[in-house]
Structure formats: structure tokens, C-alpha cells
C-alpha atoms as a PDB file:
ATOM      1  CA  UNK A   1     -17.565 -12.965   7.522  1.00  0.00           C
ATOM      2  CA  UNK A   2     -19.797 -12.146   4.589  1.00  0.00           C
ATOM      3  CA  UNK A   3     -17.819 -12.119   1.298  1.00  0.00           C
ATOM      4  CA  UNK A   4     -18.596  -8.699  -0.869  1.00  0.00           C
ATOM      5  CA  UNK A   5     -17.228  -6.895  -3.971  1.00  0.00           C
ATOM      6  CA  UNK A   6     -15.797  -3.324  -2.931  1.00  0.00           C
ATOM      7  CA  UNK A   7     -17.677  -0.490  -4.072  1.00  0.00           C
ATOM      8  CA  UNK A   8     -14.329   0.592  -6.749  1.00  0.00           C
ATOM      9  CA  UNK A   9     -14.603  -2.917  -8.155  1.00  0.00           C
ATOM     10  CA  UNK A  10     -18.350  -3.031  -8.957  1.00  0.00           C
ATOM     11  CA  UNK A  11     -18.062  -1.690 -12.357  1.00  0.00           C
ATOM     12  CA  UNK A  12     -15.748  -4.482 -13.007  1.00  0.00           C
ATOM     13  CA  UNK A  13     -18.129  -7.309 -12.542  1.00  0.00           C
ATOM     14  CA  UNK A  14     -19.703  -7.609 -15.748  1.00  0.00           C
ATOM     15  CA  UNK A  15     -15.939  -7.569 -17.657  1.00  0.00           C
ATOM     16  CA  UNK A  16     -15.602 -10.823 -19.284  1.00  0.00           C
ATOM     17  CA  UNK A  17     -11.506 -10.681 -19.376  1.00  0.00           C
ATOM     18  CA  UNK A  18     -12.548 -10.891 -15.338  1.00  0.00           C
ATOM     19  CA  UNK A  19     -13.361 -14.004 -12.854  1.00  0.00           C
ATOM     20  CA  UNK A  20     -14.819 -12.779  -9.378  1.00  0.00           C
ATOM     21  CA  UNK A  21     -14.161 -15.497  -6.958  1.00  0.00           C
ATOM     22  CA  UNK A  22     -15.708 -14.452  -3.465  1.00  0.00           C
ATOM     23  CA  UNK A  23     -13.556 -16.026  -0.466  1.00  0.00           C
ATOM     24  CA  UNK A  24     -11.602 -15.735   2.377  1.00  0.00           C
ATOM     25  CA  UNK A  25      -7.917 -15.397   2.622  1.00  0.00           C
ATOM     26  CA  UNK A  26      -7.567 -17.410   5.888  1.00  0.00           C
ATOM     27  CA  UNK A  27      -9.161 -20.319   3.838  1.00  0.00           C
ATOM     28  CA  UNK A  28      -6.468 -22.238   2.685  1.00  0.00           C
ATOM     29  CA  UNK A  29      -8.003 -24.690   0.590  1.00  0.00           C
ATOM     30  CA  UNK A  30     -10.165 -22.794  -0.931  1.00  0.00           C
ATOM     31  CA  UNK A  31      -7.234 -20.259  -2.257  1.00  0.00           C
ATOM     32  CA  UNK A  32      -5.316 -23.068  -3.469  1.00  0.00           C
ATOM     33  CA  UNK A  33      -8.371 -24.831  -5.143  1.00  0.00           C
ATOM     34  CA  UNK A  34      -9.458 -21.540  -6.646  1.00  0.00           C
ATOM     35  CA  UNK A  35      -5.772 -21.383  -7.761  1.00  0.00           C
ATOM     36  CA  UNK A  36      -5.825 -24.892  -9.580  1.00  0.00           C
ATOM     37  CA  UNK A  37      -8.869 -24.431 -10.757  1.00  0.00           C
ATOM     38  CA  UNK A  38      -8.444 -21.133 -12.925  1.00  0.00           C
ATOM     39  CA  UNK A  39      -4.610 -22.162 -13.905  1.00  0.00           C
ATOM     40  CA  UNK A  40      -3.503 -19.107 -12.167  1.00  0.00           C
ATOM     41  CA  UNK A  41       0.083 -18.214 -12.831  1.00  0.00           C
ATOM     42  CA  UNK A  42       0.997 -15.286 -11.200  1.00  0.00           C
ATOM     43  CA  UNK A  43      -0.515 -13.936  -8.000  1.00  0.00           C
ATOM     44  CA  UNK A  44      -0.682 -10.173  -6.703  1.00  0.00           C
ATOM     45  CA  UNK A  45      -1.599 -10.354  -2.898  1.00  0.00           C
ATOM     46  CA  UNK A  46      -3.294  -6.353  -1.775  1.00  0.00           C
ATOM     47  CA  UNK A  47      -6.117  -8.262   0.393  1.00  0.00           C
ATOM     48  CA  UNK A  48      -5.355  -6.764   3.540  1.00  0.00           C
ATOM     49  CA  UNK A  49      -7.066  -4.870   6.860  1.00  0.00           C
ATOM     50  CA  UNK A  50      -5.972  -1.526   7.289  1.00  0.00           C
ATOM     51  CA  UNK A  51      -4.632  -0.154  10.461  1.00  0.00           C
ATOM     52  CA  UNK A  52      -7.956   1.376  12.265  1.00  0.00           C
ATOM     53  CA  UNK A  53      -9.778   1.481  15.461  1.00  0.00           C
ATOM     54  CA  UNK A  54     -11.028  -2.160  15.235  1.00  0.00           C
ATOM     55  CA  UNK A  55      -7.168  -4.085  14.878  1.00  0.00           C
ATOM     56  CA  UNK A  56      -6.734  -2.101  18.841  1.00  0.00           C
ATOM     57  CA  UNK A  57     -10.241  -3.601  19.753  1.00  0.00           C
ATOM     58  CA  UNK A  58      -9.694  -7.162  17.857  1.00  0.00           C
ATOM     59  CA  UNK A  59      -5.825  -7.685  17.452  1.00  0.00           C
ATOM     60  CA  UNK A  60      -6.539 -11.265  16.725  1.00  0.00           C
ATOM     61  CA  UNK A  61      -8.954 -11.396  14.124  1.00  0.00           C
ATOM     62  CA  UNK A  62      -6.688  -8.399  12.310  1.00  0.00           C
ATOM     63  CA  UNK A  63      -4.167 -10.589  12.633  1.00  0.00           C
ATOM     64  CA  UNK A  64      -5.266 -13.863  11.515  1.00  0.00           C
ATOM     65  CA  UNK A  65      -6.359 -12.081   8.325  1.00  0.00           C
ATOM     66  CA  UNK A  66      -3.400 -10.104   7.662  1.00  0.00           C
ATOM     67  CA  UNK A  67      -0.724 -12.397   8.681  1.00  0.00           C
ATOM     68  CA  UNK A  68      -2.516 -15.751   7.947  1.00  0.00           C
ATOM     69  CA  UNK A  69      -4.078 -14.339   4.732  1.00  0.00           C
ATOM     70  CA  UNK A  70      -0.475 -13.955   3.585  1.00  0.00           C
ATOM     71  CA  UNK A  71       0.655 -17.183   4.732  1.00  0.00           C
ATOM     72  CA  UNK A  72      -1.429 -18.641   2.630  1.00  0.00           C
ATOM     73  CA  UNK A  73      -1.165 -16.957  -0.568  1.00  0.00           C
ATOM     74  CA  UNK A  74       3.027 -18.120   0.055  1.00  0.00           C
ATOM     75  CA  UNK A  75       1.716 -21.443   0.368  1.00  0.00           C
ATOM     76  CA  UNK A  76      -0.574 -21.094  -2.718  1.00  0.00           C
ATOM     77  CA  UNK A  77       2.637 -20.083  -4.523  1.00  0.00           C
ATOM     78  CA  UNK A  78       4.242 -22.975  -3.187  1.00  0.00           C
ATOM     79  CA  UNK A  79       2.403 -25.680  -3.639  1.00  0.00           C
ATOM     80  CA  UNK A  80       1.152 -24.189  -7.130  1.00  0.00           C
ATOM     81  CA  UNK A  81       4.482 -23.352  -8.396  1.00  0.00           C
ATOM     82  CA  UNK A  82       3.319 -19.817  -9.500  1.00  0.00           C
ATOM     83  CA  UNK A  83       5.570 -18.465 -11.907  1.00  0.00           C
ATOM     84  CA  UNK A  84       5.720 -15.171  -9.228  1.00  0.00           C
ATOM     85  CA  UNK A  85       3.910 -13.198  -6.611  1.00  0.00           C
ATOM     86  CA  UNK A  86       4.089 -10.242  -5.465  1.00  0.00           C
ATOM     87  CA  UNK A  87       2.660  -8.861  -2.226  1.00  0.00           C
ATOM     88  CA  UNK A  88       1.636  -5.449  -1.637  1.00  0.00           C
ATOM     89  CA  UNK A  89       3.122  -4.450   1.565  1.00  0.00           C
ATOM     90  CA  UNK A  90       3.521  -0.951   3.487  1.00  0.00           C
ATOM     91  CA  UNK A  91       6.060   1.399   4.764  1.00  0.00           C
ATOM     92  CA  UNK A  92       4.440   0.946   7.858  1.00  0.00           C
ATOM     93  CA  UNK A  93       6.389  -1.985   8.314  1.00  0.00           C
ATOM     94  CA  UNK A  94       9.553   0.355   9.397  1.00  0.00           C
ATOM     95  CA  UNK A  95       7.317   2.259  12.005  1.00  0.00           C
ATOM     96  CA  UNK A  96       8.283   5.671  13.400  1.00  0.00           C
ATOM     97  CA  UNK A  97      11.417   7.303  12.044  1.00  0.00           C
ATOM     98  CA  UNK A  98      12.292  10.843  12.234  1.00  0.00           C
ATOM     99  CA  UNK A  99      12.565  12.879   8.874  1.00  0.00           C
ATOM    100  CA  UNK A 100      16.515  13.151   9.529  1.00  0.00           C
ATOM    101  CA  UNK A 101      16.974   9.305   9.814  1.00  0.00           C
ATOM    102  CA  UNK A 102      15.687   8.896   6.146  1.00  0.00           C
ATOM    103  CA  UNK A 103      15.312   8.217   3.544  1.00  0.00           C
ATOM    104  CA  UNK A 104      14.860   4.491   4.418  1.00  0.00           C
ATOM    105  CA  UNK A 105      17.110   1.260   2.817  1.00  0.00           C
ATOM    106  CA  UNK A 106      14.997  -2.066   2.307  1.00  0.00           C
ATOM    107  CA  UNK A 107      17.103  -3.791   5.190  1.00  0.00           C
ATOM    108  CA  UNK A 108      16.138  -0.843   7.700  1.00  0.00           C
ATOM    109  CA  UNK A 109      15.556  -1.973  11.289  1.00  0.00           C
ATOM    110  CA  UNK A 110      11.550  -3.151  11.359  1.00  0.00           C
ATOM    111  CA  UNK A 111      10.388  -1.604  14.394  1.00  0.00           C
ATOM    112  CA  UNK A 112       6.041  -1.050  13.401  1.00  0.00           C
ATOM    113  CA  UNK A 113       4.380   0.639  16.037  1.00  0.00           C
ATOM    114  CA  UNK A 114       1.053  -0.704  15.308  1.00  0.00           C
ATOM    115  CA  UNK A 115      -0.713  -3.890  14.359  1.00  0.00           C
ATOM    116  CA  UNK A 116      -0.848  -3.257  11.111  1.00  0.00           C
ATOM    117  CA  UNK A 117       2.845  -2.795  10.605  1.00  0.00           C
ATOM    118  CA  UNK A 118       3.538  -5.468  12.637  1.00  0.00           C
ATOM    119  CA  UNK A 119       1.293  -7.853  10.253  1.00  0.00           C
ATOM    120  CA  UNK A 120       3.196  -6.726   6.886  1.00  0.00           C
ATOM    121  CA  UNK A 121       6.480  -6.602   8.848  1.00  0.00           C
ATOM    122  CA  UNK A 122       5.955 -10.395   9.752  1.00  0.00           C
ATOM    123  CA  UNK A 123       5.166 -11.364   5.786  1.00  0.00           C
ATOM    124  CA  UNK A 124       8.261  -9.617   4.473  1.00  0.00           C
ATOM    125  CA  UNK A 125      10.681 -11.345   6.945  1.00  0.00           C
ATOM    126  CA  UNK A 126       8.851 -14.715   6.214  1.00  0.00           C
ATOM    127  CA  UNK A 127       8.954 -14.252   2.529  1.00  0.00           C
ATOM    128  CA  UNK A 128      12.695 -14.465   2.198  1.00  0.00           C
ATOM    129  CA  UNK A 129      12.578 -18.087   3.696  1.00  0.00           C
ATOM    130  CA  UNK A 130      10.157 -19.425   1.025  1.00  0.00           C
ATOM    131  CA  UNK A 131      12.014 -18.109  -1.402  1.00  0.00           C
ATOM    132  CA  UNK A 132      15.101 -20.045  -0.155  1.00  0.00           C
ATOM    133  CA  UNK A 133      13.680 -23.073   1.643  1.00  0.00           C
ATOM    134  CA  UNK A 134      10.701 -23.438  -1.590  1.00  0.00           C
ATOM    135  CA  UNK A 135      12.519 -21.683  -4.572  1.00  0.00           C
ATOM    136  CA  UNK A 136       9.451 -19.586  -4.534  1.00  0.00           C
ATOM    137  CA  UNK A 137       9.877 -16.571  -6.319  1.00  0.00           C
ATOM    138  CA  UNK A 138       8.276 -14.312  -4.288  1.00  0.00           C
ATOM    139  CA  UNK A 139       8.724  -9.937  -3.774  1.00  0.00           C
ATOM    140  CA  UNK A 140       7.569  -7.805  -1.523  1.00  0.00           C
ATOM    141  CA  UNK A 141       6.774  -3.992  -2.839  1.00  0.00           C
ATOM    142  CA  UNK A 142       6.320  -1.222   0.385  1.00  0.00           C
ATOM    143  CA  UNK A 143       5.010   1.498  -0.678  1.00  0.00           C
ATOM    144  CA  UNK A 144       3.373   4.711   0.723  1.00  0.00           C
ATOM    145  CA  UNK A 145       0.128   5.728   1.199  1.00  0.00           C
ATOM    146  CA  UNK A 146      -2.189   5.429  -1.879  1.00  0.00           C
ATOM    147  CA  UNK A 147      -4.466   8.031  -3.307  1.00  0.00           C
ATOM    148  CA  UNK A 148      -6.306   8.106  -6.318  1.00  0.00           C
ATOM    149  CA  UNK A 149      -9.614   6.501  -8.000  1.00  0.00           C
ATOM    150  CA  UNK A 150     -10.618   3.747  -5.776  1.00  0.00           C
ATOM    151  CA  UNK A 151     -11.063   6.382  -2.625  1.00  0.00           C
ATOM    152  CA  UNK A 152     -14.341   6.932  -1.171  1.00  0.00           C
ATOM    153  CA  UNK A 153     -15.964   3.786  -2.786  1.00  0.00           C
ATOM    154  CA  UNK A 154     -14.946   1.831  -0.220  1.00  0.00           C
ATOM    155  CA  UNK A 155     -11.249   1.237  -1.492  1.00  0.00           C
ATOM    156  CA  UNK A 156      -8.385   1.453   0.313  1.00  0.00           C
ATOM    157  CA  UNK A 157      -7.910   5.852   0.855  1.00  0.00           C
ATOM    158  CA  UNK A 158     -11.351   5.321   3.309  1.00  0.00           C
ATOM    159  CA  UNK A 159      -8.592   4.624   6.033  1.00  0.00           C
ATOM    160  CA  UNK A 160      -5.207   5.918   6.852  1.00  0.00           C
ATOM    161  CA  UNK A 161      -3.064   9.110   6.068  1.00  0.00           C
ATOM    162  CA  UNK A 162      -4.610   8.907   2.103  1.00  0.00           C
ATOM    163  CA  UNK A 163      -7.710  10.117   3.681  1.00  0.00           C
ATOM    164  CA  UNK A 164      -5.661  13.383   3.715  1.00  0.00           C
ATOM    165  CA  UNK A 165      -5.315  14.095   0.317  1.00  0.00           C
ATOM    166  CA  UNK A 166      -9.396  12.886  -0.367  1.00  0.00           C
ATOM    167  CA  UNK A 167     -10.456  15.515   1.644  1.00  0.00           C
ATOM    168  CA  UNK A 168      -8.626  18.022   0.266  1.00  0.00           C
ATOM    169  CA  UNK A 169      -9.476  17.595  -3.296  1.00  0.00           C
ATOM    170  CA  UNK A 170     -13.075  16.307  -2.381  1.00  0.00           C
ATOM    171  CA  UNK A 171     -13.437  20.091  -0.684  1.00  0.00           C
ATOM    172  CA  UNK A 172     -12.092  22.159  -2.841  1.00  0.00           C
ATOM    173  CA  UNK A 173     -13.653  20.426  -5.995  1.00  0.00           C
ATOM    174  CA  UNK A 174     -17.132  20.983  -4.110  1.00  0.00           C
ATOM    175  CA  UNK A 175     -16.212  24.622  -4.013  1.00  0.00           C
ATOM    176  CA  UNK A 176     -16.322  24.448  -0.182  1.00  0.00           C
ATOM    177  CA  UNK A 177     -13.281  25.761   2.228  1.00  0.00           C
ATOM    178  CA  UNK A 178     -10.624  23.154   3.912  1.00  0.00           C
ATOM    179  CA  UNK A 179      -9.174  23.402   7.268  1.00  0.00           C
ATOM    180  CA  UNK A 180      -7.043  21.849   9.604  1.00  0.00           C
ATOM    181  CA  UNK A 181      -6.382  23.707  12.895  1.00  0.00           C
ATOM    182  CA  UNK A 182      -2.587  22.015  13.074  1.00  0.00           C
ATOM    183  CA  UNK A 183      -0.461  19.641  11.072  1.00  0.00           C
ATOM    184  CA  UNK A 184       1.302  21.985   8.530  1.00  0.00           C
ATOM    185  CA  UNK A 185       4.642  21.186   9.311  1.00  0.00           C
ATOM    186  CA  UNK A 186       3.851  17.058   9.333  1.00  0.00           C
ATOM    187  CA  UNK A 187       5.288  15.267   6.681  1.00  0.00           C
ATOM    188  CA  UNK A 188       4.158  12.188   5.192  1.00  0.00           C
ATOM    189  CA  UNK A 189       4.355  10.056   2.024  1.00  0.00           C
ATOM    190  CA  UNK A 190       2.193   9.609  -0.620  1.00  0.00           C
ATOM    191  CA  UNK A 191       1.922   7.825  -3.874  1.00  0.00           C
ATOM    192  CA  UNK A 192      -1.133   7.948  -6.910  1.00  0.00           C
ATOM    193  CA  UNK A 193      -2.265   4.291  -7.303  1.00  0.00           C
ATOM    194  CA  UNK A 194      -1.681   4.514 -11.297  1.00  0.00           C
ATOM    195  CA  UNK A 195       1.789   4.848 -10.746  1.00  0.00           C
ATOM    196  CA  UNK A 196       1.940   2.259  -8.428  1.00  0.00           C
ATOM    197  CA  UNK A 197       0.086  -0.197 -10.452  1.00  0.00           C
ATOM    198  CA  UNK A 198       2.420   0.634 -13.926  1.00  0.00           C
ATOM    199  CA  UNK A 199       5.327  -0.310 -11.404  1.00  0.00           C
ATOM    200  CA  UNK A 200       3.333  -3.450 -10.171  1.00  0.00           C
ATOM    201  CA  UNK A 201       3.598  -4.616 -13.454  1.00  0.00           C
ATOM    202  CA  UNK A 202       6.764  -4.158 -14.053  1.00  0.00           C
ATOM    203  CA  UNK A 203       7.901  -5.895 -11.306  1.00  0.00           C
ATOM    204  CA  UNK A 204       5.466  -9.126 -12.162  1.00  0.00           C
ATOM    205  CA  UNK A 205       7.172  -9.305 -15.756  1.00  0.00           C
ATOM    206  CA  UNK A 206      10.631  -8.863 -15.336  1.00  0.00           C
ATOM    207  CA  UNK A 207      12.522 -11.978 -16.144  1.00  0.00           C
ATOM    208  CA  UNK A 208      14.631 -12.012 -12.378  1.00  0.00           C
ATOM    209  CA  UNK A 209      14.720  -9.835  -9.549  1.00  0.00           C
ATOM    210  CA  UNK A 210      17.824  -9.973  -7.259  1.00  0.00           C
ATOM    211  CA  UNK A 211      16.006  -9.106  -3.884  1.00  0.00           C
ATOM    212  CA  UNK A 212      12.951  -9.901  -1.919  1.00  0.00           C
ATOM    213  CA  UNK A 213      12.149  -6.439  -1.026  1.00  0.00           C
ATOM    214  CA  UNK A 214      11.273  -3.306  -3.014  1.00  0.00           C
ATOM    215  CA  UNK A 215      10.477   0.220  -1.937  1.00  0.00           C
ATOM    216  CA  UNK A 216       8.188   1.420  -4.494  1.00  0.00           C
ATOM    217  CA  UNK A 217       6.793   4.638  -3.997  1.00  0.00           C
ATOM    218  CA  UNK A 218       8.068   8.822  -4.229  1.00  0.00           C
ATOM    219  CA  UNK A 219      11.014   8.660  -2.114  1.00  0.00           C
ATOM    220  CA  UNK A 220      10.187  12.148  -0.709  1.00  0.00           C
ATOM    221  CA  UNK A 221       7.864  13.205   2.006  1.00  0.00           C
ATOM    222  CA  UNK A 222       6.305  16.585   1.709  1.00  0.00           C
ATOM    223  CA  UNK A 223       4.816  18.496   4.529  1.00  0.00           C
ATOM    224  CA  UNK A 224       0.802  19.179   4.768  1.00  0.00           C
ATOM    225  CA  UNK A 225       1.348  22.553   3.682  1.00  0.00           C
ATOM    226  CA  UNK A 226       3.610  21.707   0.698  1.00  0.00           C
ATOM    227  CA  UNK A 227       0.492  19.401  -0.643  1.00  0.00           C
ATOM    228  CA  UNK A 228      -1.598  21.973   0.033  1.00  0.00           C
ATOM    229  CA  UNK A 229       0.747  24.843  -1.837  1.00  0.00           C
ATOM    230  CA  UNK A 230       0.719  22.044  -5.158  1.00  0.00           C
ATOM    231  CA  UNK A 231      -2.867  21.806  -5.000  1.00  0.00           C
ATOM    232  CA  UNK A 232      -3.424  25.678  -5.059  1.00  0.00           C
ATOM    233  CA  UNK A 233      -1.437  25.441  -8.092  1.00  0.00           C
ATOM    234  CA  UNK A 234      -3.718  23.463  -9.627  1.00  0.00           C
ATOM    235  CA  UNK A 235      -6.977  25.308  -8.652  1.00  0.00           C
ATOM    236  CA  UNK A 236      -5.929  28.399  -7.680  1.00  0.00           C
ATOM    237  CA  UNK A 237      -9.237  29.487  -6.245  1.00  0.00           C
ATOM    238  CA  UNK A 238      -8.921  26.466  -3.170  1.00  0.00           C
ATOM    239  CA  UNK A 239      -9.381  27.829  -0.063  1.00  0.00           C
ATOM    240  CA  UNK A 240      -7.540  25.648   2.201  1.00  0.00           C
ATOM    241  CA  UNK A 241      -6.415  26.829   5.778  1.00  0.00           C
ATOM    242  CA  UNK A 242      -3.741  24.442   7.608  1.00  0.00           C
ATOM    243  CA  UNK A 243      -2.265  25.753  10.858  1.00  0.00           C
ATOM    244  CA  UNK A 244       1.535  25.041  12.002  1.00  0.00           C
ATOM    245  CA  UNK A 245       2.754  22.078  13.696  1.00  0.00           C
ATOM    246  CA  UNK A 246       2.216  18.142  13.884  1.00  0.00           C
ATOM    247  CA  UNK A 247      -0.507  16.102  12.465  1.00  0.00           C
ATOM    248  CA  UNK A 248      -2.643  14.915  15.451  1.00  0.00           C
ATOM    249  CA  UNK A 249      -2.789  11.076  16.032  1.00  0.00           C
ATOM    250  CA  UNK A 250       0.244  10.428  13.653  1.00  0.00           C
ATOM    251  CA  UNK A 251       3.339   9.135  13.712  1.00  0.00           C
ATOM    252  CA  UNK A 252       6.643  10.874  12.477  1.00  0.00           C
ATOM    253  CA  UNK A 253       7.799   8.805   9.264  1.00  0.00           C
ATOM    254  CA  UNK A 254      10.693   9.170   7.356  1.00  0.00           C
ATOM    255  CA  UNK A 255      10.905   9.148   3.604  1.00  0.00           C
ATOM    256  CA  UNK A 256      11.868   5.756   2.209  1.00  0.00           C
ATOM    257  CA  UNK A 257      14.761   5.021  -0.274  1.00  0.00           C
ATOM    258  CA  UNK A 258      13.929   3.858  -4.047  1.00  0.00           C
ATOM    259  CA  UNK A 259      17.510   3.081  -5.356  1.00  0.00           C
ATOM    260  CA  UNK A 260      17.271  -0.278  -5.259  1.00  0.00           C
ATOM    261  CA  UNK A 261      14.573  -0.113  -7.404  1.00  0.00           C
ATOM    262  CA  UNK A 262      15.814   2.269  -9.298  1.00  0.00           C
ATOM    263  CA  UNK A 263      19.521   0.856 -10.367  1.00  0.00           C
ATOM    264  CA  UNK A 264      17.629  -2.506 -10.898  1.00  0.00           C
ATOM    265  CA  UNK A 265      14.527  -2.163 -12.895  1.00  0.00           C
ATOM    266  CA  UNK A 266      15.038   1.574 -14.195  1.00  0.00           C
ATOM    267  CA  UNK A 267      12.493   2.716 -11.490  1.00  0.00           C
ATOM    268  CA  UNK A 268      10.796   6.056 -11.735  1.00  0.00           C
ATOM    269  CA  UNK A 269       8.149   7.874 -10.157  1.00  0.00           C
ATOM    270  CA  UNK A 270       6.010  10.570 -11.789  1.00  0.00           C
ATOM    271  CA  UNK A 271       5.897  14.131  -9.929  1.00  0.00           C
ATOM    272  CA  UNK A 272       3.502  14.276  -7.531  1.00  0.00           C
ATOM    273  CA  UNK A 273       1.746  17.318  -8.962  1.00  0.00           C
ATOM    274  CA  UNK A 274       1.079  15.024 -12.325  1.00  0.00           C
ATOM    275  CA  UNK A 275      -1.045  12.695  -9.534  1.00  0.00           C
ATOM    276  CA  UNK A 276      -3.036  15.211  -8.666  1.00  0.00           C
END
């Protein structure tokens, strides 16, 4: 597969406080060389394939790449003795759960109903083993899906539910009407990626975290026709039309639980409104 720079990460190239190092995941010894040889000390793992029409047609190359590519970023942080690492996993690891079974603890059954899920499912029940076979210390962050600057560039809101909220705003800031024929009454979870990354942080500098598993993300679901309601708000001449009922081709989710976070590391999410 032919190595490439996403679109979102372009501008970044020329940044000298930056090293680009194009590779593969699923190469082992090329991650841990690359490791060695920069003196890396702490490692945040968001390489991943997103749930799409290609893991149904080529479950084992999404796979490989998902659940390998993880495998080996625990060994890099084994055999590198990285100070920590933390991987960027997904709610999707819980699967479908109705609104009324929310929200969602950390030790929830795992039950994904997709590939996907099932590939950041597998990582978070391996990572607690390396961090008490290995002493690695290791965390797993699930969060929701991710809008914000990145989308449309080829970063990760080109896929998944985040594609929502894109085109929405991408409409209405165009001037041009938004519709959806059914899905109102869907709920789903979102979270802006600059909140997400300001909790990434905190979670890679905080002296010692007591468990392996994090939900990081609103703790709220809000139906299509709430989101659309906040973004009237916000530019009140939007003309968006969204009709009653279930969002085709999606899965009922459940919101997830932050107190975990919250009680341990002070945890809070901005409003949603402020993301948009």
C-alpha cells in the first residue's frame, strides 16, 4: 500500500518542531526502529481504518491493519519502554445499545456489531494484559464521533456518523438548503476534535492513571433534530428540513458514561453548541 500524508496534515509538512515518517503500521520493525531511532517517548496510536463498505468486502486486510497495527504499537511500547501510550479507540467497541440502557460504564458488555468495533474492541481487552504481564503503561480513550477541522480533507469525518454534522454546516454555510427525508428522532454522539485533543493531553501527562479504559467524549446523545435546532441558533437563516424517525443504515447507540474520567482527572467537556 502506497504510504501518503492526509490532505489535513499537508500544511504540517514544512513545520520543523515535526518529523514525517511514512510507514506502515503492520510493519513491526520498522515502527520499532522508527521508535529508537527518533528517541520517542510517548506514543499516541489514531492510525486506524474506519468502518466502511470496503472492511464488509476485505475483512482481512481491515483487520490486519486495525488489529495488527495496534499490536504493534503495544509491542513498540514494550520493547521501547515508552514512558505511555495512549490509543485512540471508539464507542463502537460497545455496539448497539438502546438509548434507555445508557449511559455506558467502561466495563460495559463489548458486543460491536461491525468490523470495525470488533477491531478496537479486541485492542482494549488486549491492552489490559500488557499492562500487567509488561508493566506497560498503556490507556485506551473511546470516544464518539469526531467533527471538526480535519473533515473533508481527507481526515477522519469523510466516513462515519461525523459526516452528519459536515454536511450540515458545509450546506448551510454555502447558503444552500439541507434535507433528510427521515432520521429526526435518531440519536447519536458527537464530540469537536479540539476538545478531544486538550483531553488527549491531559491524559498523556498525568503522573498515574488507575484504569486502562477511558470514555472521553459528551456523555449525551442528542437527536438529529436537536443538532439541527443548535445549529439554527447559530445561523438563524439555515434552512434545514429533517423528517421524523430513525437514521437509515444506523445503529441505535446509547450515550456513554464519563465519570470515571471525570472523578479522576477533573474531566470536562465543553457544550456542544461552543463546537459548533
Amino acid at each position: 500500500m502506497a504510504c501518503r500524508i492526509p490532505k489535513f496534515l499537508k500544511k504540517f509538512e514544512s513545520d520543523d518542531n515535526l518529523i514525517t515518517v511514512k510507514g506502515d503500521v503492520t510493519d513491526s520493525w520498522r515502527l520499532i526502529e522508527s521508535v529508537k531511532r527518533y528517541d520517542v517517548t510517548d506514543i499516541i496510536h489514531a492510525a486506524t481504518l474506519l468502518e466502511d463498505k470496503a472492511s464488509v468486502q476485505r475483512p482481512y486486510n481491515f483487520l490486519r491493519t486495525n488489529i495488527m497495527g495496534g499490536l504493534n504499537v503495544l509491542e513498540s511500547a514494550r520493547h521501547c519502554r515508552i514512558r505511555r501510550l495512549v490509543v485512540v479507540s471508539s464507542r463502537a467497541a460497545y455496539g448497539s445499545y438502546e438509548p434507555s440502557q445508557g449511559p455506558l460504564k467502561e466495563d460495559s458488555f463489548l458486543k460491536p456489531s461491525g468490523f470495525y468495533g470488533a477491531s478496537k474492541a479486541a485492542i482494549d481487552l488486549v491492552l489490559p494484559l500488557y499492562r500487567l504481564h509488561y508493566e506497560v503503561d498503556a490507556v485506551s480513550i473511546r470516544t464518539t464521533g469526531i467533527f471538526g477541522p480535519g473533515q473533508g480533507e481527507g481526515g477522519m469525518g469523510d466516513v462515519g456518523t461525523a459526516t452528519l454534522i459536515y454536511s450540515i454546516l458545509s450546506s448551510v454555510l454555502a447558503g444552500k438548503p439541507f434535507s433528510l427525508s427521515s432520521g429526526g428522532d435518531h440519536y447519536l454522539e458527537f464530540f469537536y476534535v479540539k476538545d478531544l485533543t486538550k483531553w488527549i493531553k491531559v491524559v498523556m501527562e498525568r503522573d498515574h492513571l488507575q484504569h486502562p479504559v477511558y470514555n472521553l467524549c459528551y456523555g449525551q446523545s442528542f437527536s438529529i433534530k436537536e443538532i439541527a435546532d443548535i445549529i439554527k441558533e447559530l445561523i438563524p437563516d439555515a434552512d434545514i428540513s429533517i423528517g421524523p424517525g430513525q437514521l437509515e443504515g444506523n445503529e441505535v447507540r446509547a450515550a456513554l458514561d464519563i465519570c470515571r474520567a471525570r472523578d479522576e482527572f477533573g474531566y470536562r467537556p465543553s457544550p456542544l453548541k461552543e463546537g459548533f
